[in-house]
Protein backbone atom coordinates (compact mmCIF):
# COMPACT_ATOMS: atom_id res chain seq x y z
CA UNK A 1 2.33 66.62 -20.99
CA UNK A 2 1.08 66.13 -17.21
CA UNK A 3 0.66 62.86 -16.12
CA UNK A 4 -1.65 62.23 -13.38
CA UNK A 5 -0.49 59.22 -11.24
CA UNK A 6 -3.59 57.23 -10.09
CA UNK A 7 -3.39 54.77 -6.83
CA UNK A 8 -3.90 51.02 -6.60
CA UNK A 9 -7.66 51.64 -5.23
CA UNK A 10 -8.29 54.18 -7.82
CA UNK A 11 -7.58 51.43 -10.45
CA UNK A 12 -8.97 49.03 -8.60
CA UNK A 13 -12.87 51.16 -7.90
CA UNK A 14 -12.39 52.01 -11.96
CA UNK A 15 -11.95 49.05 -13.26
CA UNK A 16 -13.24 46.05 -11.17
CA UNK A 17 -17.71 44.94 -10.44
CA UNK A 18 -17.94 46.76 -7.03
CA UNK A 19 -20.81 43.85 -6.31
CA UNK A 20 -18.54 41.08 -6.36
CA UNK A 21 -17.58 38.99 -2.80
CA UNK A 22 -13.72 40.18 -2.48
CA UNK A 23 -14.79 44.18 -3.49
CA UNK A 24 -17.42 44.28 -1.32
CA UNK A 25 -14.79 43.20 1.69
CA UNK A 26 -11.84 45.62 0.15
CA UNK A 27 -14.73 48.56 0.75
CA UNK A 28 -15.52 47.07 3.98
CA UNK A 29 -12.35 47.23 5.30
CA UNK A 30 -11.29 50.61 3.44
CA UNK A 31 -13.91 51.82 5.78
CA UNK A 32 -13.87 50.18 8.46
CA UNK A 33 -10.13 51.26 8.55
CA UNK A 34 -10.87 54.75 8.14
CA UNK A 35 -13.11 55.18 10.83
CA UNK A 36 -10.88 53.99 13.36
CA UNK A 37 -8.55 56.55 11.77
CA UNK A 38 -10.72 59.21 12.22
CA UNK A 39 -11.16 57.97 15.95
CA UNK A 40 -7.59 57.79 16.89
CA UNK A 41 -6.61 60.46 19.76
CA UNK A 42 -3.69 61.18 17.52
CA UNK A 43 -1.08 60.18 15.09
CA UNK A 44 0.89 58.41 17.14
CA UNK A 45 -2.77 56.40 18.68
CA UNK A 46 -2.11 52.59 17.69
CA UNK A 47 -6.26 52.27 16.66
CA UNK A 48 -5.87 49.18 14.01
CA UNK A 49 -5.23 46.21 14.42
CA UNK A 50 -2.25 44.78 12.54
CA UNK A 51 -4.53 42.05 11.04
CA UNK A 52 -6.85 44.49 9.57
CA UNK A 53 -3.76 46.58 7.65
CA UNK A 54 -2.55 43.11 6.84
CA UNK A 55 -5.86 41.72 5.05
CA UNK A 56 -6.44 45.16 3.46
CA UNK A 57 -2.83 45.08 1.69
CA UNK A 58 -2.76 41.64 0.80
CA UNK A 59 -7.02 41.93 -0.42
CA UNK A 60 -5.44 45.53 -2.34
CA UNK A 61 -2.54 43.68 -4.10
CA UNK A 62 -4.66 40.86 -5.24
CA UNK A 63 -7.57 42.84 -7.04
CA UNK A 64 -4.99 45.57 -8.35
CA UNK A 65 -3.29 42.49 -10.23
CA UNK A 66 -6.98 41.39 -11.21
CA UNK A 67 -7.75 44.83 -12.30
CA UNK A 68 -4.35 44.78 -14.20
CA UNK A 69 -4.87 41.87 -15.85
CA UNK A 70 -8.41 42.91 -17.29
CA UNK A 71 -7.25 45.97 -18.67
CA UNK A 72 -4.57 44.71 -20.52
CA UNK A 73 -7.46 41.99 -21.88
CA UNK A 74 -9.73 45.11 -22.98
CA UNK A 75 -6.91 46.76 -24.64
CA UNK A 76 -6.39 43.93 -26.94
């Protein structure tokens, strides 16, 4: 049997109202975060600010649980 393996934001986009407050900031900065990606000179090109990765993983960790917790309330 092959397992696929989804991410936190997967989860996350699946499971959580994209028109709430906090997701529509977790997309913001998802692509706000990605553009300065694709804008760095090169791998090694320090393009975001440690503040931004910071509020991104601690916004990610905090709807994953959310998203968590609701399907584990729709499976029962």
């Amino acid at each position: 049997m092959k397992q696929t393996k989804l991410r936190k934001s997967d989860i996350i986009l699946h499971t959580l109202n994209p028109y709430t407050p906090e997701m529509q900031r977790y997309l913001s900065l998802s692509k706000e975060i990605e553009q300065l990606m694709n804008n760095a000179e090169d791998e090694n090109d320090s393009c975001i600010p440690i503040e931004l990765v910071a509020e991104f993983c601690v916004l990610q960790e905090e709807l994953y649980q959310k998203a968590l917790k609701k399907n584990k309330e729709e499976a029962n």
